[in-house]
Structure formats: structure tokens, C-alpha cells
C-alpha atoms as a PDB file:
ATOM      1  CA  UNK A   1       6.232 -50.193  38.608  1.00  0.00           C
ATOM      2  CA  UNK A   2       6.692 -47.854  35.830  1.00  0.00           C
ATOM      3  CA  UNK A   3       8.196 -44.601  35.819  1.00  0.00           C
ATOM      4  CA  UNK A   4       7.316 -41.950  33.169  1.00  0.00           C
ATOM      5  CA  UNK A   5       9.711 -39.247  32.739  1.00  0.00           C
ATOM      6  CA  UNK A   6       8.887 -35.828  32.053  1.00  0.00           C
ATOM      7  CA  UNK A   7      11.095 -32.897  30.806  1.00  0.00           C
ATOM      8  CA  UNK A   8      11.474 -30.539  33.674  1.00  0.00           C
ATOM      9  CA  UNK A   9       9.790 -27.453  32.892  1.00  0.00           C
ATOM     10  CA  UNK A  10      10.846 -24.197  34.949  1.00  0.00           C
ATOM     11  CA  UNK A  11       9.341 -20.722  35.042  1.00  0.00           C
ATOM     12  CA  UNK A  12      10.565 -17.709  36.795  1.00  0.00           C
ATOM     13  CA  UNK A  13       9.954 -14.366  37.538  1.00  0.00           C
ATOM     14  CA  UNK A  14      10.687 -11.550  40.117  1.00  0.00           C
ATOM     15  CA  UNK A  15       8.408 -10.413  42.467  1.00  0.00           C
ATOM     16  CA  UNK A  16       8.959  -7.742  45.021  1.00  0.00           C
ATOM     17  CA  UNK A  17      12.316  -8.433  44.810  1.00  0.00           C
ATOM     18  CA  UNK A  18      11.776 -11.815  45.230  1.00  0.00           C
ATOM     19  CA  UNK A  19      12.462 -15.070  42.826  1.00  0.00           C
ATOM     20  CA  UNK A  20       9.107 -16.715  42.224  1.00  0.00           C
ATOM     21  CA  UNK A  21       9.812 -20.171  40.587  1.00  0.00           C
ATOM     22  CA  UNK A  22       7.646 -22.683  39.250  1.00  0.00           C
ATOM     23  CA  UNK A  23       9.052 -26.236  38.263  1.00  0.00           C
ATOM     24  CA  UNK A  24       6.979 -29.230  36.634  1.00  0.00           C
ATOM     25  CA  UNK A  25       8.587 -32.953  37.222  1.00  0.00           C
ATOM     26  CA  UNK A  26       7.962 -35.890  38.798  1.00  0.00           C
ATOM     27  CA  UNK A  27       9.151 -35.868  41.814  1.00  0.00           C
ATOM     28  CA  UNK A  28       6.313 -38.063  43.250  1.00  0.00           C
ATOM     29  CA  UNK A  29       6.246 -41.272  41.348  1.00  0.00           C
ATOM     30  CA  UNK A  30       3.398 -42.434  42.002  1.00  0.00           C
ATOM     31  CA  UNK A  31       1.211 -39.054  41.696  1.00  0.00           C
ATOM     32  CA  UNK A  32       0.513 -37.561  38.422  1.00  0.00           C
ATOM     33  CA  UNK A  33       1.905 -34.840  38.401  1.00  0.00           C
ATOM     34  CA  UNK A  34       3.864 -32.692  40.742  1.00  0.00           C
ATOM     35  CA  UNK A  35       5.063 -29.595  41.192  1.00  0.00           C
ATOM     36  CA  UNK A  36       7.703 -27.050  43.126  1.00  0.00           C
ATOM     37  CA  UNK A  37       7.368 -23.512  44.009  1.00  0.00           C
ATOM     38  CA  UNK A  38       9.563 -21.131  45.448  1.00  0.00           C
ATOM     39  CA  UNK A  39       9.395 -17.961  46.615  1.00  0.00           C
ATOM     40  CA  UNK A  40      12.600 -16.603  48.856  1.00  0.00           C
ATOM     41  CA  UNK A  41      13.412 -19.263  50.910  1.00  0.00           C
ATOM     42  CA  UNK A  42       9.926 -20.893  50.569  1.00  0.00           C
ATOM     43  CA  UNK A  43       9.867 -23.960  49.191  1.00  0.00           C
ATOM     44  CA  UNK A  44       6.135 -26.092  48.705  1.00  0.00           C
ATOM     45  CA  UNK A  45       5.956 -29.461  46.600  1.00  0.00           C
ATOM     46  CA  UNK A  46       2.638 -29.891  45.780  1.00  0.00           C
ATOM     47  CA  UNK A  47       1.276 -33.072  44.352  1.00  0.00           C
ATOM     48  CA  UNK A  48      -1.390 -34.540  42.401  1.00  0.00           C
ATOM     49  CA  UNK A  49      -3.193 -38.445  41.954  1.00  0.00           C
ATOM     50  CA  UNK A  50      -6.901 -39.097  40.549  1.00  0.00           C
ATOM     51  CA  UNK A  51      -9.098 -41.071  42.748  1.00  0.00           C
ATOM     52  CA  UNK A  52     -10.952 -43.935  41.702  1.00  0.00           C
ATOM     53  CA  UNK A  53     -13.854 -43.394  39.210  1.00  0.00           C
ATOM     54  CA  UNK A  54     -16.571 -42.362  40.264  1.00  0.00           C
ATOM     55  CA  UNK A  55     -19.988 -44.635  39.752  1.00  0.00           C
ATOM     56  CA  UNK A  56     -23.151 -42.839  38.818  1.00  0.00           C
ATOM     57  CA  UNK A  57     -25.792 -43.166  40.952  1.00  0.00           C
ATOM     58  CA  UNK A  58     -28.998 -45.252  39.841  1.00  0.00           C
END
């Protein structure tokens, strides 16, 4: 299994008082990509993996 590693890239900003965060990794291994939001105390890791390709129909 291989393992890429990606620079962690963070973005913030204040809304309604609120931290609003946005952090790019890879957290999931085997997805390709992932990602973390916060808002508050709300925390969501969302992540993504391609399916297989798609045949075209005859």
C-alpha cells in the first residue's frame, strides 16, 4: 500500500463570531482526497474516492 503525503493546507475565517476552518490532508488513506471543516464545535471529515471507469455504452 502506498501512502502519498500531502502538505496540510488550512484556511480560516470568522463568521458570526464563529471560527470557520477548512483543512486539506489525508486523513483517509485510501480516498483521494479528504477534508475537515469546522465551525464552533462542529467538526465534519468529508472524503473523496473515484469509482471505477465508466464503459460507454454500444
Amino acid at each position: 500500500m502506498s501512502i502519498y503525503f500531502v502538505d496540510t493546507k488550512k484556511y480560516t475565517h470568522t463568521l458570526e463570531g464563529k471560527t470557520f476552518t477548512v483543512e486539506l490532508n489525508n486523513w483517509a488513506q485510501q480516498a483521494s482526497g479528504s477534508v475537515l471543516v469546522r465551525l464552533g464545535d462542529t467538526l465534519v471529515l468529508s472524503n473523496a474516492k473515484p469509482g471505477p471507469l465508466m464503459k460507454p455504452y454500444s
